[in-house]
N, C-alpha and C. Protein backbone atom coordinates (compact mmCIF):
# COMPACT_ATOMS: atom_id res chain seq x y z
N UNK A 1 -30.32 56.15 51.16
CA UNK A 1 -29.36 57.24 51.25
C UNK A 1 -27.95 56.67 51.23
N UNK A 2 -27.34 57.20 50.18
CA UNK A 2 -25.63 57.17 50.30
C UNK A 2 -24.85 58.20 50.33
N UNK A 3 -24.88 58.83 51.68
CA UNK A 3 -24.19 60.23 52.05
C UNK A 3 -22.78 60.21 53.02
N UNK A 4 -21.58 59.64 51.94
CA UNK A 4 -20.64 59.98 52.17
C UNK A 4 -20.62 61.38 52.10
N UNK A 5 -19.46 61.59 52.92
CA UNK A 5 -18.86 62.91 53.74
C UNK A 5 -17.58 62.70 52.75
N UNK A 6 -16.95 64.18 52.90
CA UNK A 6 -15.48 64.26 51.85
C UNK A 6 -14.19 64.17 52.59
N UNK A 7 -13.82 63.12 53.28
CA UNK A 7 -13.35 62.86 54.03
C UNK A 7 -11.93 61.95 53.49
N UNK A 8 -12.11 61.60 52.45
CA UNK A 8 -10.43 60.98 51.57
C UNK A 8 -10.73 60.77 50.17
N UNK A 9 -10.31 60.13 49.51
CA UNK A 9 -10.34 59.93 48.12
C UNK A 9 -11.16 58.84 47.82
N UNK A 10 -11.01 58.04 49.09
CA UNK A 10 -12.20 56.83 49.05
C UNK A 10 -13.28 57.26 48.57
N UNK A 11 -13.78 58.20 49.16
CA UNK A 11 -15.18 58.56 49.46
C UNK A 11 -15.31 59.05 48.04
N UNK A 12 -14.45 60.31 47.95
CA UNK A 12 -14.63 61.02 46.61
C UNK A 12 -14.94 60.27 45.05
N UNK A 13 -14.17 58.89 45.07
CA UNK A 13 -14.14 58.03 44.30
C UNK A 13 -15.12 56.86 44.17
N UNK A 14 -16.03 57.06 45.55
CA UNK A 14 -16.55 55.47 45.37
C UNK A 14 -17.81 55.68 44.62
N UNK A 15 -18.25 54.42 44.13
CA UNK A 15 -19.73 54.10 44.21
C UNK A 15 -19.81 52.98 44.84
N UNK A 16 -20.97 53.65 46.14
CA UNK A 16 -20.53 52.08 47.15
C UNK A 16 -22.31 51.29 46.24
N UNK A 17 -21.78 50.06 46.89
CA UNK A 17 -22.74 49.09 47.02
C UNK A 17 -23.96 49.29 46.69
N UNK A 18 -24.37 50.05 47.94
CA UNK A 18 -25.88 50.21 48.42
C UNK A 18 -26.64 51.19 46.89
N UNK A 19 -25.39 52.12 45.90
CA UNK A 19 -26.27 52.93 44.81
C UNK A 19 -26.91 51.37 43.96
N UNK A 20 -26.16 50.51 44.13
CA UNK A 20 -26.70 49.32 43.09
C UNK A 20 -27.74 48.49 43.67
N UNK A 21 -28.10 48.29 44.80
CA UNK A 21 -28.74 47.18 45.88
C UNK A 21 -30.35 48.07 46.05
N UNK A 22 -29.66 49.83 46.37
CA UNK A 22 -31.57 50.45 46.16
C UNK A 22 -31.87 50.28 44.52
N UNK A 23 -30.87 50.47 43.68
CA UNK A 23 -31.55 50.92 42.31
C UNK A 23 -32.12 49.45 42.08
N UNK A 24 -31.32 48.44 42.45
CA UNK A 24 -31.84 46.68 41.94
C UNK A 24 -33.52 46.32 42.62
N UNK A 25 -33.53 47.37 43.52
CA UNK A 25 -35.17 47.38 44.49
C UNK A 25 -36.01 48.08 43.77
N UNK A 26 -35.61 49.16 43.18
CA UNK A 26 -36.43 50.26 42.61
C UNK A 26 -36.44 51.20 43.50
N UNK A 27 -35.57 51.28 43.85
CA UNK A 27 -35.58 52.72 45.03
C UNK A 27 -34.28 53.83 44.31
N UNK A 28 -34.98 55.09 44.27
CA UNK A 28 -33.96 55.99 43.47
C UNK A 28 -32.85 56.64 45.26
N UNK A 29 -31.90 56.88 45.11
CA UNK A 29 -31.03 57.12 45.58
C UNK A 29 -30.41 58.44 45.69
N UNK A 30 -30.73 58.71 47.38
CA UNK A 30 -30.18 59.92 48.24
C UNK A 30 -28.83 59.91 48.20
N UNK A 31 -27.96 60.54 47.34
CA UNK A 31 -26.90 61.09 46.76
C UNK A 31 -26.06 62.07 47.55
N UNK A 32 -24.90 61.66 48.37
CA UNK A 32 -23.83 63.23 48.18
C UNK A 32 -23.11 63.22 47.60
N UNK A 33 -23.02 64.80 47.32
CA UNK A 33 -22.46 65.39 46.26
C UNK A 33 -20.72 64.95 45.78
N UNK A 34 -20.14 63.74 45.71
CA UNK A 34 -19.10 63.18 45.50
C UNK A 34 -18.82 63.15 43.88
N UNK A 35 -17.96 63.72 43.40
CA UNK A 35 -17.74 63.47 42.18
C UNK A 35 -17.83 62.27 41.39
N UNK A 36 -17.86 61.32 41.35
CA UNK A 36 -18.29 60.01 40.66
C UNK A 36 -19.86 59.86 41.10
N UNK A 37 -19.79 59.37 42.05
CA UNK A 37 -21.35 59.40 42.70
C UNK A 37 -22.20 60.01 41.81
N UNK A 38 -21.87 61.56 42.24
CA UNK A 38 -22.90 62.11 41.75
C UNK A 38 -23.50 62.65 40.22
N UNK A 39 -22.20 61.94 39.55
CA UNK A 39 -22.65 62.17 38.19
C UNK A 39 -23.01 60.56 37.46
N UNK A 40 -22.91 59.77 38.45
CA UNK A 40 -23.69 58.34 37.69
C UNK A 40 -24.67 58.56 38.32
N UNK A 41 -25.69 59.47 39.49
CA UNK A 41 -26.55 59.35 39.92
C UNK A 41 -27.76 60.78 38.95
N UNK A 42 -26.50 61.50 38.76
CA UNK A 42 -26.84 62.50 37.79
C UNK A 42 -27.31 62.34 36.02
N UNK A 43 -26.42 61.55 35.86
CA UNK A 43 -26.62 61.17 34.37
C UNK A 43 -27.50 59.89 34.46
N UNK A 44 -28.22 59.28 34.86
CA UNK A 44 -28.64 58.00 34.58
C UNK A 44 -30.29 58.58 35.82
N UNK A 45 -30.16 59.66 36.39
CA UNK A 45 -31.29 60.05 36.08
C UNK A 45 -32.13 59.09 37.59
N UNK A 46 -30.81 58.70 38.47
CA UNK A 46 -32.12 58.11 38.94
C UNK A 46 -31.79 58.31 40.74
N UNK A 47 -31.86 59.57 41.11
CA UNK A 47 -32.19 60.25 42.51
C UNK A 47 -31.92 61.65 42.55
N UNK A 48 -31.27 61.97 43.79
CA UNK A 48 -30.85 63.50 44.01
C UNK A 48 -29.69 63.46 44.68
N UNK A 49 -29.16 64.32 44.53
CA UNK A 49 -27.73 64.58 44.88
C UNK A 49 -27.70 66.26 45.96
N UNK A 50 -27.36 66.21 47.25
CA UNK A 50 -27.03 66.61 48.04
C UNK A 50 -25.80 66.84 48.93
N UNK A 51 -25.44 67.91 49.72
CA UNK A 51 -24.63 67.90 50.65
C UNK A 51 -24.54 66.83 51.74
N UNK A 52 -23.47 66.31 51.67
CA UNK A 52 -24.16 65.14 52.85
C UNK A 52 -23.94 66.02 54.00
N UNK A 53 -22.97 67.11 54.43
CA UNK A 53 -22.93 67.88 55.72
C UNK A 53 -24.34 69.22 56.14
N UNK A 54 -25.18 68.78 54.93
CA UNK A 54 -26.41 69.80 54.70
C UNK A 54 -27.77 69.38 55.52
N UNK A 55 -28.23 69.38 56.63
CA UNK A 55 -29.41 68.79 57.07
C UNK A 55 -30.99 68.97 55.96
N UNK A 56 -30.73 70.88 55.76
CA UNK A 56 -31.93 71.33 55.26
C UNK A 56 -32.01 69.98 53.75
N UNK A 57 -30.54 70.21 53.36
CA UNK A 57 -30.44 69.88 51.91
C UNK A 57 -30.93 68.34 51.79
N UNK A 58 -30.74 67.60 53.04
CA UNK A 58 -31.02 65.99 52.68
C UNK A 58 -32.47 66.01 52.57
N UNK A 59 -33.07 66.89 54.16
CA UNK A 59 -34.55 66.90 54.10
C UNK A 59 -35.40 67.13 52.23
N UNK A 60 -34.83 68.33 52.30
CA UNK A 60 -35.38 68.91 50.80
C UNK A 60 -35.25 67.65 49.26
N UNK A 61 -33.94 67.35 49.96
CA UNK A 61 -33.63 65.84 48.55
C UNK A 61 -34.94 64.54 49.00
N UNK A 62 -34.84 64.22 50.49
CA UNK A 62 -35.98 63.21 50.72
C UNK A 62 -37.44 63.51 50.18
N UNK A 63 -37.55 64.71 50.19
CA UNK A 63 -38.90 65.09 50.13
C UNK A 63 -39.18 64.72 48.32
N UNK A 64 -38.32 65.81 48.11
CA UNK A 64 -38.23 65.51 46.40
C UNK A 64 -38.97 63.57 45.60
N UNK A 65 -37.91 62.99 46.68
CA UNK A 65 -37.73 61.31 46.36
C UNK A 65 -38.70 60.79 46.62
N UNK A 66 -39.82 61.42 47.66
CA UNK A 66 -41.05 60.67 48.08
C UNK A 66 -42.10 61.58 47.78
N UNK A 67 -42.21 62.35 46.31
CA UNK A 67 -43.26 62.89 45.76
C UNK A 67 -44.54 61.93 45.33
N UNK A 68 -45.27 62.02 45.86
CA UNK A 68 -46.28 60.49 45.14
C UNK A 68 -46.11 60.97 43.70
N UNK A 69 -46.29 62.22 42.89
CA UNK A 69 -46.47 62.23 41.72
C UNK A 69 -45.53 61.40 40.43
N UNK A 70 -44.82 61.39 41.34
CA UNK A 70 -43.31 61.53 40.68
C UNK A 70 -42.42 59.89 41.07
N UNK A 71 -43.43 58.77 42.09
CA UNK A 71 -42.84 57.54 42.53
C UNK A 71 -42.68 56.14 41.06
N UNK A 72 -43.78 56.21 40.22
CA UNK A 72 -43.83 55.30 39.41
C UNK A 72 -42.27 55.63 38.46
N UNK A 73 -42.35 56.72 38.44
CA UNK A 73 -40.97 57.36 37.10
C UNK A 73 -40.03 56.85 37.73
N UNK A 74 -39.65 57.24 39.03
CA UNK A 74 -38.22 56.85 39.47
C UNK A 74 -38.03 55.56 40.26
N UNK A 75 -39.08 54.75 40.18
CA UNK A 75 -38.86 53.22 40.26
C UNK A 75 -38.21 52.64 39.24
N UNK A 76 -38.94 53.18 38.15
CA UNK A 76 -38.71 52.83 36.52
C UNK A 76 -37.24 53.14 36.00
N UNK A 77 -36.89 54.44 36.45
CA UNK A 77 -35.49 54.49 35.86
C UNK A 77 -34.32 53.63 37.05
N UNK A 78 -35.02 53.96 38.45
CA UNK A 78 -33.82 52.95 38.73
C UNK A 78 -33.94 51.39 38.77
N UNK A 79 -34.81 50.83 38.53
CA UNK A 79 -34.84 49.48 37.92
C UNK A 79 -34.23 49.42 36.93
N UNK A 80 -33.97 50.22 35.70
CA UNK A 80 -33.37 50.12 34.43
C UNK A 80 -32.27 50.04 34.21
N UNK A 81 -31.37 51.41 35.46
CA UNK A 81 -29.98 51.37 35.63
C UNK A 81 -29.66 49.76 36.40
N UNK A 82 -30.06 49.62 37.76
CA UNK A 82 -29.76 48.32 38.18
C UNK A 82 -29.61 46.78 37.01
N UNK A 83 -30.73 47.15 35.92
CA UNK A 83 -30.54 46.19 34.91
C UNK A 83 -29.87 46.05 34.27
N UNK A 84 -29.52 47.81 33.62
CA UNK A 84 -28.03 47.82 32.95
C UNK A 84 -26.76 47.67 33.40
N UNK A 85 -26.75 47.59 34.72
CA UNK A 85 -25.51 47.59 35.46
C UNK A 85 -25.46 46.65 36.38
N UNK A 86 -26.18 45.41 36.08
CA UNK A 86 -25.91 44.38 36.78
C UNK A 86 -24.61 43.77 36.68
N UNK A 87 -24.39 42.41 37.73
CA UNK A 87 -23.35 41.68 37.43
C UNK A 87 -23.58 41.06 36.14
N UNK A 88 -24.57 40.70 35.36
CA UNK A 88 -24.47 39.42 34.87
C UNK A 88 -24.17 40.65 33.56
N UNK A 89 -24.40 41.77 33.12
CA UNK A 89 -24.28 42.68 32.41
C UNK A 89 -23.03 42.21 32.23
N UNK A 90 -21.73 43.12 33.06
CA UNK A 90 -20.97 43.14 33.26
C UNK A 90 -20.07 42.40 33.25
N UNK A 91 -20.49 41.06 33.85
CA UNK A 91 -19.75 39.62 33.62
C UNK A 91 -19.36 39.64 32.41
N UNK A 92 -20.36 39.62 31.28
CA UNK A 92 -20.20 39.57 29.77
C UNK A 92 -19.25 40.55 29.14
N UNK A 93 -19.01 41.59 29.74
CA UNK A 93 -18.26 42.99 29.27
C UNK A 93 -16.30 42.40 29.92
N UNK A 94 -16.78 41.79 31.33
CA UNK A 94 -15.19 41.25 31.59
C UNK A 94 -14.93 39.87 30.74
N UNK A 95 -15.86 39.18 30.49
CA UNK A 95 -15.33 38.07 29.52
C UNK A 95 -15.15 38.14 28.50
N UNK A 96 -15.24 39.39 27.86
CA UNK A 96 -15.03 39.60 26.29
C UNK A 96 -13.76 40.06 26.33
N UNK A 97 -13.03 40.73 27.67
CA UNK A 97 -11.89 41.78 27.90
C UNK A 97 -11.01 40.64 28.24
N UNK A 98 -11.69 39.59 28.90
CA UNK A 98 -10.31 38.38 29.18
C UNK A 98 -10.15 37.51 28.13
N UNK A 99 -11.26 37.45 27.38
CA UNK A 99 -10.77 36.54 25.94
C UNK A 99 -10.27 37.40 25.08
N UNK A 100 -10.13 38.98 24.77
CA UNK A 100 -9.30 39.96 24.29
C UNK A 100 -7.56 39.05 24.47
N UNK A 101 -7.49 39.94 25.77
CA UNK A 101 -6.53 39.97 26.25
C UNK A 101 -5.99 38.04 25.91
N UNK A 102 -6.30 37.55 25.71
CA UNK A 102 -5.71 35.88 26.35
C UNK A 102 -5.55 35.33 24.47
N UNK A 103 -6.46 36.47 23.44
CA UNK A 103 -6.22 35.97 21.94
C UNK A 103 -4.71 36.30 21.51
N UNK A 104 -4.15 35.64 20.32
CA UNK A 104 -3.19 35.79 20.41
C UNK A 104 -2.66 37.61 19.64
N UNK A 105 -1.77 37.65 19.50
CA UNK A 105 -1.43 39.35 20.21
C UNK A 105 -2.08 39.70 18.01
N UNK A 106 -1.64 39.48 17.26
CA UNK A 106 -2.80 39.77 16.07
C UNK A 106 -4.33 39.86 15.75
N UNK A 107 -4.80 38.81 16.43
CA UNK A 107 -5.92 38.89 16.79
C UNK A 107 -6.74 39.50 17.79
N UNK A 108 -5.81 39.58 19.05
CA UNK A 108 -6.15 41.14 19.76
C UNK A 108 -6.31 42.08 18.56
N UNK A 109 -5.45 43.00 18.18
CA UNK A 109 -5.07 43.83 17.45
C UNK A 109 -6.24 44.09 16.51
N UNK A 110 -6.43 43.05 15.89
CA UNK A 110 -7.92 43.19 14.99
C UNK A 110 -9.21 43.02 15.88
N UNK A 111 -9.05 42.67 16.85
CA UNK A 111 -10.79 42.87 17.29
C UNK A 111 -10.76 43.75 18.26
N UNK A 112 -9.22 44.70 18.44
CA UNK A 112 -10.06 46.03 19.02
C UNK A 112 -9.99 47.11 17.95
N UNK A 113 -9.67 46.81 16.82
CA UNK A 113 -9.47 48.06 15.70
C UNK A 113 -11.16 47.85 15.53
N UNK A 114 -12.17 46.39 15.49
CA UNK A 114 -12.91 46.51 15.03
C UNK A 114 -13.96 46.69 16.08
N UNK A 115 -13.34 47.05 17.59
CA UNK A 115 -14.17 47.65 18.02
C UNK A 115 -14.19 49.01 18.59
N UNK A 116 -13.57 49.75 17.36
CA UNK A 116 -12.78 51.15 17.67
C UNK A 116 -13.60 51.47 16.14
N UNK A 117 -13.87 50.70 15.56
CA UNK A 117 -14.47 51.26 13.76
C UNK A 117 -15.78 51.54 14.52
């Protein structure tokens, strides 16, 4: 469960930690309803998204998450996101952006036109 409360912009804005640490386990992820949160938890398909000030609503989301029918699927998709969104993913996505940035300013220029074609 990652049930921030709407309590500053922090909250509203984050994706903490723990959505990457259950999905890297295979555990799909108890969601509140935070605008970022809940649409990478929404689009990628891998938990439920709730009120975090909702008791009925978390119960009803847990229950959902621990359907036996339904446990193999959402191991599967959140193993997949955790894979796609690892560090080492990512690493590769910032080292392409710092050797961008560090080419000289023409050659920038052409290898983001050609990654804009």
């Amino acid at each position: 469960m990652t049930l921030l409360q709407d309590t500053c912009l922090n909250h509203r804005l984050a994706l903490p930690n723990k959505l990457f640490e259950y999905t890297a386990a295979g555990v799909p992820v108890l969601a509140s309803d935070m605008p970022v949160l809940a649409k990478v938890v929404r689009a990628a398909r891998i938990g439920e998204v709730v009120s975090a000030d909702d008791p009925v609503a978390i119960a009803a989301g847990l229950r959902l998450l621990t359907e036996p029918a339904g446990v193999a699927e959402r191991t599967r998709r959140a193993r997949a996101f955790a894979h796609t969104n690892s560090w080492s993913s990512e690493a590769q996505i910032l080292a392409r952006v710092y050797t961008d940035l560090a080419a000289p300013h023409d050659v920038r220029a052409t290898a983001v036109a050609m990654r804009c074609a």
